[in-house]
PDB file of N, CA and C in Angstrom:
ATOM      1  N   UNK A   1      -2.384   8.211 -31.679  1.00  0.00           N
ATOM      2  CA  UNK A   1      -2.909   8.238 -30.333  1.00  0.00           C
ATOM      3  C   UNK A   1      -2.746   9.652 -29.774  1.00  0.00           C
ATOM      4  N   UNK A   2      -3.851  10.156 -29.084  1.00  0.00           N
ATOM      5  CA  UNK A   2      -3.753  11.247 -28.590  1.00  0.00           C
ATOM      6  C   UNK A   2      -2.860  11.681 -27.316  1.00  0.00           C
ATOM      7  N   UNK A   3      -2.541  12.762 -27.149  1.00  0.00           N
ATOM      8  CA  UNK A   3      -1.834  12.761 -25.863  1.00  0.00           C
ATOM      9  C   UNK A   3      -2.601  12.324 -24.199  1.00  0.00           C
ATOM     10  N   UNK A   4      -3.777  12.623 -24.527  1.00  0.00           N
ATOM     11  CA  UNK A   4      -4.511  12.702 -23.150  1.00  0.00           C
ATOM     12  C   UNK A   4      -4.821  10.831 -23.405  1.00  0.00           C
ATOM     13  N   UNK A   5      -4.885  10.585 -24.262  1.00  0.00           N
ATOM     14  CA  UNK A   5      -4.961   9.126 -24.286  1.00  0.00           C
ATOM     15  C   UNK A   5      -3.731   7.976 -23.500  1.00  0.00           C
ATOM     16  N   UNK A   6      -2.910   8.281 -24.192  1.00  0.00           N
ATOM     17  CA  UNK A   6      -1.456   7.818 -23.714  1.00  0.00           C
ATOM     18  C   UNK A   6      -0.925   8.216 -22.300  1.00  0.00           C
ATOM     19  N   UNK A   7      -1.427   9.597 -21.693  1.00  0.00           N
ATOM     20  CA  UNK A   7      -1.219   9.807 -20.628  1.00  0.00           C
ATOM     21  C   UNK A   7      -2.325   9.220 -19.540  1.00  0.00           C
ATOM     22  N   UNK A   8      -3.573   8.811 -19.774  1.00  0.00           N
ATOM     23  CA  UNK A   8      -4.526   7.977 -19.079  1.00  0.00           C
ATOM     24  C   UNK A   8      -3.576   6.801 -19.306  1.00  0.00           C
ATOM     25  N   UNK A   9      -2.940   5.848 -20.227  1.00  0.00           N
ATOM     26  CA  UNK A   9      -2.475   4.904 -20.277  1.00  0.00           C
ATOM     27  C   UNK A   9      -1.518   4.691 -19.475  1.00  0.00           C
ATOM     28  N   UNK A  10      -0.775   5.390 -19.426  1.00  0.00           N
ATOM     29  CA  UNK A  10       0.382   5.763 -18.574  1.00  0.00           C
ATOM     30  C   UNK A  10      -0.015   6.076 -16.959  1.00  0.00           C
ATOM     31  N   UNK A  11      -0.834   6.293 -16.594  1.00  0.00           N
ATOM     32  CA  UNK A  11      -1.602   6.820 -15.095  1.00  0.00           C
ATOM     33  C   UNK A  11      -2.205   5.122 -14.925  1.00  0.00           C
ATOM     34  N   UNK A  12      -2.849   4.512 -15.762  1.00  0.00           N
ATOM     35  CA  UNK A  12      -3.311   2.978 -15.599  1.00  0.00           C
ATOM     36  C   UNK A  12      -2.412   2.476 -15.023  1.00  0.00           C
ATOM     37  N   UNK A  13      -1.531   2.318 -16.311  1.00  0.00           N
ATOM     38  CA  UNK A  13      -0.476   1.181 -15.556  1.00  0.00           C
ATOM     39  C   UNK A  13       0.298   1.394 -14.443  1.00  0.00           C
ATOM     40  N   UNK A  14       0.433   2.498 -14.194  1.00  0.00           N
ATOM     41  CA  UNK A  14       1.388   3.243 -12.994  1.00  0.00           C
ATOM     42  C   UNK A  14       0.352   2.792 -11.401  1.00  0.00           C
ATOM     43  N   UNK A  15      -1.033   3.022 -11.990  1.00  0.00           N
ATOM     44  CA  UNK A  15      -1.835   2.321 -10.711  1.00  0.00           C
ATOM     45  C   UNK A  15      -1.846   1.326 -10.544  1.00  0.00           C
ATOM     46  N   UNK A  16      -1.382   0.343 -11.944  1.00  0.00           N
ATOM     47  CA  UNK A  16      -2.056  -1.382 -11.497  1.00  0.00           C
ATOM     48  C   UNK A  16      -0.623  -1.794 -10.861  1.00  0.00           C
ATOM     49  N   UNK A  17       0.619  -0.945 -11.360  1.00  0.00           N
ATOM     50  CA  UNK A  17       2.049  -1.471 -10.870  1.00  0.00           C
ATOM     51  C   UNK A  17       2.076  -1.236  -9.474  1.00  0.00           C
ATOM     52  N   UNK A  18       1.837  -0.010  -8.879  1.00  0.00           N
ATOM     53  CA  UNK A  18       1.906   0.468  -7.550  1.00  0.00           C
ATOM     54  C   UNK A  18       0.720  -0.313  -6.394  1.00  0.00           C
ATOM     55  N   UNK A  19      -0.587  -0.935  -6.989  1.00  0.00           N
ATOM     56  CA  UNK A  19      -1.603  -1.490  -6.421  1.00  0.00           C
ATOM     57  C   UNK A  19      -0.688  -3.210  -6.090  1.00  0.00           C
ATOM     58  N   UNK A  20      -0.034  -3.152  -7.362  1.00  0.00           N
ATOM     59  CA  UNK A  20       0.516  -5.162  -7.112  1.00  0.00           C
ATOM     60  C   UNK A  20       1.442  -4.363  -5.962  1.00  0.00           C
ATOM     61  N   UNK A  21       2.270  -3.768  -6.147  1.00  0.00           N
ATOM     62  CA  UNK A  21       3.302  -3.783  -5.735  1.00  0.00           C
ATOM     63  C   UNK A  21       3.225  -3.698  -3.881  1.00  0.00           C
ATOM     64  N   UNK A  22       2.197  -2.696  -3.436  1.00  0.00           N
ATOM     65  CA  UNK A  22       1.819  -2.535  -2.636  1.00  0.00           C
ATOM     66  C   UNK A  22       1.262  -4.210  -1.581  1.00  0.00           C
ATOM     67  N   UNK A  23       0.326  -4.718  -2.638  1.00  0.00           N
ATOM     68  CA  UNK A  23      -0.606  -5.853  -1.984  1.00  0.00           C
ATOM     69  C   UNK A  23       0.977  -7.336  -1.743  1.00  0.00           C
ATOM     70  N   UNK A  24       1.834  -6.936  -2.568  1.00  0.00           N
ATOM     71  CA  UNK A  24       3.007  -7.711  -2.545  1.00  0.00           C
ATOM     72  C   UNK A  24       3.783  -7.286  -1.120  1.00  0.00           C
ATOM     73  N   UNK A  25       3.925  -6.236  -0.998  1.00  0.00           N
ATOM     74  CA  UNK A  25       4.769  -6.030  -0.045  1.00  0.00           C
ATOM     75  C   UNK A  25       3.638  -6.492   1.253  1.00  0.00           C
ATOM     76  N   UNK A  26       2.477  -6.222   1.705  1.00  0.00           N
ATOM     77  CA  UNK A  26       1.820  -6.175   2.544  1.00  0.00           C
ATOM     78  C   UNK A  26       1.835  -7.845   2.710  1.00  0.00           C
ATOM     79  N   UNK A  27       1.745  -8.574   1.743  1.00  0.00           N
ATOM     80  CA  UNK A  27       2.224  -9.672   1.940  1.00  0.00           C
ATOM     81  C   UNK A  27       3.373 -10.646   2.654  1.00  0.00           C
ATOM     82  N   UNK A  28       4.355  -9.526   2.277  1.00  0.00           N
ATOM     83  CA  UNK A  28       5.652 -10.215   2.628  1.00  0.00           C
ATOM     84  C   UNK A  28       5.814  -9.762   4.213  1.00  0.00           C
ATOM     85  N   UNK A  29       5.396  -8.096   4.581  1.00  0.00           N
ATOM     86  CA  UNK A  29       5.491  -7.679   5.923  1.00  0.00           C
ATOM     87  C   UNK A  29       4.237  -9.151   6.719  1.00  0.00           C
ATOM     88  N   UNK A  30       3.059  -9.720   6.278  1.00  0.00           N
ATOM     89  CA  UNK A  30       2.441 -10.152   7.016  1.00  0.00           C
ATOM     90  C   UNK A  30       2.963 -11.449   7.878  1.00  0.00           C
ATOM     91  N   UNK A  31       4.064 -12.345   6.308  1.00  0.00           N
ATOM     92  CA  UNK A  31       4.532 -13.218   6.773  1.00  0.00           C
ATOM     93  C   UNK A  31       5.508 -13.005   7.561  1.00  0.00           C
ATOM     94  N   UNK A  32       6.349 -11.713   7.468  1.00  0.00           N
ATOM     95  CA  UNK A  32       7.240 -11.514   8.843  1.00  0.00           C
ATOM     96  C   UNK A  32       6.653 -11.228   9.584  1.00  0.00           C
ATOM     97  N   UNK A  33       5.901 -10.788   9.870  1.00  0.00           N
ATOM     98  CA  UNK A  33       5.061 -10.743  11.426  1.00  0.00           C
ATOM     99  C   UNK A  33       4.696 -12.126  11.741  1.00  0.00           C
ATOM    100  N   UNK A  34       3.780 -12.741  10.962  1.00  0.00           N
ATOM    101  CA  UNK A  34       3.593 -14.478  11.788  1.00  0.00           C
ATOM    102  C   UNK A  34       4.728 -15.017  12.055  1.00  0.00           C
ATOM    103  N   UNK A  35       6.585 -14.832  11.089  1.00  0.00           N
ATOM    104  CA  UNK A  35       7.174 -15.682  11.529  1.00  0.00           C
ATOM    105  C   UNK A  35       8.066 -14.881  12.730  1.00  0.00           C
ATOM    106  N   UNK A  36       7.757 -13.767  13.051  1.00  0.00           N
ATOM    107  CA  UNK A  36       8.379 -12.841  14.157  1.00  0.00           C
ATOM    108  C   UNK A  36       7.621 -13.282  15.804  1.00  0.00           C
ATOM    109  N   UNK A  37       6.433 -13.319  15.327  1.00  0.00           N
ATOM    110  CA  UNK A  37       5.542 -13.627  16.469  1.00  0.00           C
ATOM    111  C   UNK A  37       5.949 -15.149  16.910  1.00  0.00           C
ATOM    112  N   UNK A  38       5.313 -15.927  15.600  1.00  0.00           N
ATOM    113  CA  UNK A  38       6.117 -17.126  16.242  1.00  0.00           C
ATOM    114  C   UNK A  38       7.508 -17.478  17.365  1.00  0.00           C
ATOM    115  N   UNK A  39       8.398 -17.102  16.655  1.00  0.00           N
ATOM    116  CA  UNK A  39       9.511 -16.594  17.238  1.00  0.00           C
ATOM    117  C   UNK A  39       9.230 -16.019  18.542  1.00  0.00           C
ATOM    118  N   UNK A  40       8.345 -15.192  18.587  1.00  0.00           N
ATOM    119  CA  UNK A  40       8.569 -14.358  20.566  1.00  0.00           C
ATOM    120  C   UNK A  40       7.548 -15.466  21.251  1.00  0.00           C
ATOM    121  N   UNK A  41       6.179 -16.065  20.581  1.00  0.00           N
ATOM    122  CA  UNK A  41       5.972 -16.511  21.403  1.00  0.00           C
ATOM    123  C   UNK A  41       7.099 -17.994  22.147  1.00  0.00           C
ATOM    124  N   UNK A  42       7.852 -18.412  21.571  1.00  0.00           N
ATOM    125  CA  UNK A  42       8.426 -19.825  21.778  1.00  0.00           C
ATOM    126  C   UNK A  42       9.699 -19.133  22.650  1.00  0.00           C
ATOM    127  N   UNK A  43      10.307 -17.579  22.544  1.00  0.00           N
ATOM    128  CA  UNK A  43      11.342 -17.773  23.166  1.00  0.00           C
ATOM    129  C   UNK A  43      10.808 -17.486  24.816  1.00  0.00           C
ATOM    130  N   UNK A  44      11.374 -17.931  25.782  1.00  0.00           N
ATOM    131  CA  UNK A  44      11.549 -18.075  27.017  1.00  0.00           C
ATOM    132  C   UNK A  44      11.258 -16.808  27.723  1.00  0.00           C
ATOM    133  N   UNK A  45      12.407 -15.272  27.229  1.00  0.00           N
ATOM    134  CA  UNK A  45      12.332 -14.491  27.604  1.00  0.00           C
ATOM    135  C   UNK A  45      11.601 -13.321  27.160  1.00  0.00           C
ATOM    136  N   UNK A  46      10.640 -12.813  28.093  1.00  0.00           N
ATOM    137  CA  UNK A  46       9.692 -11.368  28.119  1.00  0.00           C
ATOM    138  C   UNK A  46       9.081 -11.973  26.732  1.00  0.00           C
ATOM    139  N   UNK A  47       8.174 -12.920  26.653  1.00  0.00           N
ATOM    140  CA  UNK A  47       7.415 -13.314  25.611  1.00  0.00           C
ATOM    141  C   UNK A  47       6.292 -12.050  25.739  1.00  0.00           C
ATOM    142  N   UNK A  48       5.370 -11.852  26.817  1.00  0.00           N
ATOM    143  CA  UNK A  48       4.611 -10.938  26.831  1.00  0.00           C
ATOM    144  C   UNK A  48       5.052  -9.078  26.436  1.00  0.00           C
ATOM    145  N   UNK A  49       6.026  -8.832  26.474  1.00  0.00           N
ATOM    146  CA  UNK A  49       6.599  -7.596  26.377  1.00  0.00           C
ATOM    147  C   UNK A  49       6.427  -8.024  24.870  1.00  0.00           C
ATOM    148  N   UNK A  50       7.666  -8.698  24.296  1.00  0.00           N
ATOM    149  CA  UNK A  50       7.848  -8.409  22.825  1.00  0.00           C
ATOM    150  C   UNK A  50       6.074  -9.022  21.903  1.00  0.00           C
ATOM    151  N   UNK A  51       5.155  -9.635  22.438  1.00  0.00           N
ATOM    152  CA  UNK A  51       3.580  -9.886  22.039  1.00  0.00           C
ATOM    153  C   UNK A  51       3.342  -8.349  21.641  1.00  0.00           C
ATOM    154  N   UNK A  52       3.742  -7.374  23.054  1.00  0.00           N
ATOM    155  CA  UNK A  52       3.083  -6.300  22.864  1.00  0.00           C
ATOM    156  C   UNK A  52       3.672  -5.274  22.422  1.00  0.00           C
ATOM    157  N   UNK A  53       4.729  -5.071  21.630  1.00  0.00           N
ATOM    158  CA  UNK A  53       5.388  -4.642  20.697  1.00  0.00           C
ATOM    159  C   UNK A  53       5.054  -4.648  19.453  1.00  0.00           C
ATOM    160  N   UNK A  54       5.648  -6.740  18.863  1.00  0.00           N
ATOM    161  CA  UNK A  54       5.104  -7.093  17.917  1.00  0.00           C
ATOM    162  C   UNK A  54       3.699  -6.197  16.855  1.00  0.00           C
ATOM    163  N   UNK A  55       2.707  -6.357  18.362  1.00  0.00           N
ATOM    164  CA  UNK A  55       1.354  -5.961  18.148  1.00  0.00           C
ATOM    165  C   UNK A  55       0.782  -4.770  17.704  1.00  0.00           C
ATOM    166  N   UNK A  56       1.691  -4.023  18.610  1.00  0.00           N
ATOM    167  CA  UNK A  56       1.736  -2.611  18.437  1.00  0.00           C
ATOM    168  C   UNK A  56       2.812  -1.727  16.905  1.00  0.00           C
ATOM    169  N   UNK A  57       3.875  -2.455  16.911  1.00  0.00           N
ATOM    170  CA  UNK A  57       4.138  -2.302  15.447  1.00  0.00           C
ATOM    171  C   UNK A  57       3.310  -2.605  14.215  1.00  0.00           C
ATOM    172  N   UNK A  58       2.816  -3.628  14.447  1.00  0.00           N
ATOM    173  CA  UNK A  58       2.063  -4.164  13.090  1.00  0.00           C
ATOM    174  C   UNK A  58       0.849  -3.129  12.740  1.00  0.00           C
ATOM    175  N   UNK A  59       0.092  -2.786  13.663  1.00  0.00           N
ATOM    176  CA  UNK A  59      -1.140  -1.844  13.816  1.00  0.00           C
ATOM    177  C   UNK A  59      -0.604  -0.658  13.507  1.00  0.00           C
ATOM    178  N   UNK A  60       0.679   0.020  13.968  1.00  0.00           N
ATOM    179  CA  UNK A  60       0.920   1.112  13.246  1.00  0.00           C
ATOM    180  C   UNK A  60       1.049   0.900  11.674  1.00  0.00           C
ATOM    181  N   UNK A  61       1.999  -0.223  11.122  1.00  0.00           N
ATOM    182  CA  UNK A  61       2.317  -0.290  10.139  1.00  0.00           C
ATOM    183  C   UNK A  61       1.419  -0.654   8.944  1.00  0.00           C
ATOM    184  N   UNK A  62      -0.459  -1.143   9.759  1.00  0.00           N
ATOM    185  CA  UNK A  62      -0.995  -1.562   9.124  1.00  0.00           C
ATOM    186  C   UNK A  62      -2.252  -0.428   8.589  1.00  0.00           C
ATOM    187  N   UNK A  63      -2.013   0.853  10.160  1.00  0.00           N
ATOM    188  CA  UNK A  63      -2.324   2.263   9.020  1.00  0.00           C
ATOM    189  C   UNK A  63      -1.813   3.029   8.622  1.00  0.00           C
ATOM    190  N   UNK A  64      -0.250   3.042   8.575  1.00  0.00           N
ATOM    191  CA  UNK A  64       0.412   3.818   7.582  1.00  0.00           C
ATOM    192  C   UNK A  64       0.168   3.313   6.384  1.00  0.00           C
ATOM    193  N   UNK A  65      -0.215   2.124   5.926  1.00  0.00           N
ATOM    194  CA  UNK A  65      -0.521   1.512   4.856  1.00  0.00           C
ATOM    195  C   UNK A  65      -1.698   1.928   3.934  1.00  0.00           C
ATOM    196  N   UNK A  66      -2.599   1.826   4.884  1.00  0.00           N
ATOM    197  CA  UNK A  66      -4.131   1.981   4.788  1.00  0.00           C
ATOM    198  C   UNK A  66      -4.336   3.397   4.212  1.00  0.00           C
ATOM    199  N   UNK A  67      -3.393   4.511   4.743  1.00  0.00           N
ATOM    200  CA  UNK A  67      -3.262   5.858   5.040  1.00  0.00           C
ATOM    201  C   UNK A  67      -2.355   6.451   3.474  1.00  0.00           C
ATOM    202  N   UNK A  68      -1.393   5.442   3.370  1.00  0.00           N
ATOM    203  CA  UNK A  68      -0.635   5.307   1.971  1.00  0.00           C
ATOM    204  C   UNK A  68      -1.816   5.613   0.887  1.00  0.00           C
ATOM    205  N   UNK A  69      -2.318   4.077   0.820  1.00  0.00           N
ATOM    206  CA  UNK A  69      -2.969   3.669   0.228  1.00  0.00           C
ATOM    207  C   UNK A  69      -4.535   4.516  -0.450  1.00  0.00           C
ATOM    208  N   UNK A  70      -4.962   4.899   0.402  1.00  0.00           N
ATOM    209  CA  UNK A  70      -6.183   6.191   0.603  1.00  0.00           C
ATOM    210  C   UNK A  70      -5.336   7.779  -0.362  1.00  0.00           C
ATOM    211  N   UNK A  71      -4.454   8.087   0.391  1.00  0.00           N
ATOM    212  CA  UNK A  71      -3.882   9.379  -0.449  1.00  0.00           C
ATOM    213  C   UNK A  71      -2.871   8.567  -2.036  1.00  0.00           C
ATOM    214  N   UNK A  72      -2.612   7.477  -2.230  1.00  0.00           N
ATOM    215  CA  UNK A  72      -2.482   7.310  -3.565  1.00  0.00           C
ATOM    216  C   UNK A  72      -3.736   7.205  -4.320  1.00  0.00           C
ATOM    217  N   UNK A  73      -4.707   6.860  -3.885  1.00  0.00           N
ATOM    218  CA  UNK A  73      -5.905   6.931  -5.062  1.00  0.00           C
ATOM    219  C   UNK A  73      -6.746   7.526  -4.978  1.00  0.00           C
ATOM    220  N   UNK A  74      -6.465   8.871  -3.966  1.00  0.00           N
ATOM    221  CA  UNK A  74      -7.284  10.006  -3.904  1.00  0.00           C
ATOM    222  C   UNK A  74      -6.357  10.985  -5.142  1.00  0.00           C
ATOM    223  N   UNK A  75      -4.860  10.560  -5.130  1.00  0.00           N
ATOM    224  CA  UNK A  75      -4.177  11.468  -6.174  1.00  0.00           C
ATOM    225  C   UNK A  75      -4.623  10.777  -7.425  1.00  0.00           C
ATOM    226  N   UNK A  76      -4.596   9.394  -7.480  1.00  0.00           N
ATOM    227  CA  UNK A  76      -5.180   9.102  -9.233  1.00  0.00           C
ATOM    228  C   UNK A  76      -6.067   9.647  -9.654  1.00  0.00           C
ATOM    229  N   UNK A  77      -7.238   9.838  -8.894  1.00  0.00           N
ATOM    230  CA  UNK A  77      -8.500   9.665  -8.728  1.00  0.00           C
ATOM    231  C   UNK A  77      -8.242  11.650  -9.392  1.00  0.00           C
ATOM    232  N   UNK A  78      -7.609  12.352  -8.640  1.00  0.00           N
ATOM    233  CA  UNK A  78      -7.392  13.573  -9.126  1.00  0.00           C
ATOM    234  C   UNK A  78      -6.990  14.005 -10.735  1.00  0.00           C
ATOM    235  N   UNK A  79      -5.525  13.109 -11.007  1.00  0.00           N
ATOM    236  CA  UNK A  79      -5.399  12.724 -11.986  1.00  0.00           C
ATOM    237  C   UNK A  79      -6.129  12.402 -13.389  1.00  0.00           C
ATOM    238  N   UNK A  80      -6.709  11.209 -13.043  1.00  0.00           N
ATOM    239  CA  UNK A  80      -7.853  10.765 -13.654  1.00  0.00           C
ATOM    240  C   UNK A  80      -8.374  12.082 -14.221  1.00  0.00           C
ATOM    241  N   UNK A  81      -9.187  13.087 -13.388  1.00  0.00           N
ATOM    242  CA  UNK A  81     -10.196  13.984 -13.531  1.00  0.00           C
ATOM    243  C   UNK A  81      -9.288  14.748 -14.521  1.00  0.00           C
ATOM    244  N   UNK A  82      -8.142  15.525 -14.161  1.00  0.00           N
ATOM    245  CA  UNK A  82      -7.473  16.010 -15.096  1.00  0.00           C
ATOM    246  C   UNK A  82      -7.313  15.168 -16.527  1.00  0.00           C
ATOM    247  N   UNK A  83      -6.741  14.312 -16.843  1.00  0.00           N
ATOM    248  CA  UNK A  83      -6.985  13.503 -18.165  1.00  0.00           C
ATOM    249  C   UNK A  83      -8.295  13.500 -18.844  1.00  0.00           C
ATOM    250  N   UNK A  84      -9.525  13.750 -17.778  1.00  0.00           N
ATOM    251  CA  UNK A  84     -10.781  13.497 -18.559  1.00  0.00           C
ATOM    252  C   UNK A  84     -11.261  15.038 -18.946  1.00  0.00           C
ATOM    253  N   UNK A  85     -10.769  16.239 -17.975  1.00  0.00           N
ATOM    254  CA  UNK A  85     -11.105  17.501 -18.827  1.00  0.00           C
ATOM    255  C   UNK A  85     -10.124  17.975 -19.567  1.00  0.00           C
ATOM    256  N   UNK A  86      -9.254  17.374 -19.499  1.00  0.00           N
ATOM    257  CA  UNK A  86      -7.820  17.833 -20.881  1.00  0.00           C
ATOM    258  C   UNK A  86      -8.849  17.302 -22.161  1.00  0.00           C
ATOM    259  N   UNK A  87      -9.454  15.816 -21.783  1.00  0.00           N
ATOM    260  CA  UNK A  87      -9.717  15.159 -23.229  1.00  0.00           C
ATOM    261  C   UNK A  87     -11.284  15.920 -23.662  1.00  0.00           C
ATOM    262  N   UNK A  88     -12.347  16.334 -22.763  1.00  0.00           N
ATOM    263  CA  UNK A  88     -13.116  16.764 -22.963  1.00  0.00           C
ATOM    264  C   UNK A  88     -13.027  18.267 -23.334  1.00  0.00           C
ATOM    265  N   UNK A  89     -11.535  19.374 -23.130  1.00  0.00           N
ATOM    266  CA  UNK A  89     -11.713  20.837 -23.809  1.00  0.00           C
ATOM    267  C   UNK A  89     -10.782  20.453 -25.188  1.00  0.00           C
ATOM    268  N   UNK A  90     -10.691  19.243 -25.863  1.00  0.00           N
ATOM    269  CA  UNK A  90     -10.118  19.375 -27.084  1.00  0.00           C
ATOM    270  C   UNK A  90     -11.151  19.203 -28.398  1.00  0.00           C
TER     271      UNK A  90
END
C-alpha cells in the first residue's frame, strides 16, 4: 500500500470518527436542553428569565457547532486535496 493511500485512509476514518462523534454529542446536548427546559418551564420561579437563557444558550451553542463543523471539513476537504496531488506527482 502506498503512502498517500494509507494516509487518505487514515484522513477517512478520522472524518467518519469525528462526524459520529460530533452528531453523538449534538444529541446528547439536545436531550439536555429538552430535559433543562422542561425543568424551568414547571419550576415556579422566573420561569420566563431562565426560557430566555435556556434559549439563548442553545442558539449560541448551536453555532459554535455549525461553525465547528464548517472549518472541520473545510480542513479535510484541504487535506483531501493534498493526498490527491501527493498521489497524482508520483
Amino acid at each position: 500500500m502506498k503512502n498517500t493511500d494509507f494516509a487518505k485512509q487514515i484522513l477517512d476514518w478520522n472524518k467518519t470518527v469525528l462526524n459520529s462523534s460530533l452528531n453523538l454529542f449534538e444529541k446528547f446536548q439536545e436531550y439536555g436542553e429538552k430535559t433543562a427546559g422542561s425543568l424551568v418551564e414547571q419550576a415556579p420561579w422566573g420561569a420566563e428569565e431562565g426560557k430566555k437563557a435556556m434559549n439563548q444558550w442553545s442558539g449560541n451553542r448551536k453555532k459554535g457547532l455549525k461553525a465547528f463543523k464548517e472549518s472541520m471539513t473545510l480542513g479535510f476537504k484541504q487535506a483531501e486535496g493534498l493526498c490527491a496531488v501527493a498521489k497524482s506527482a508520483k
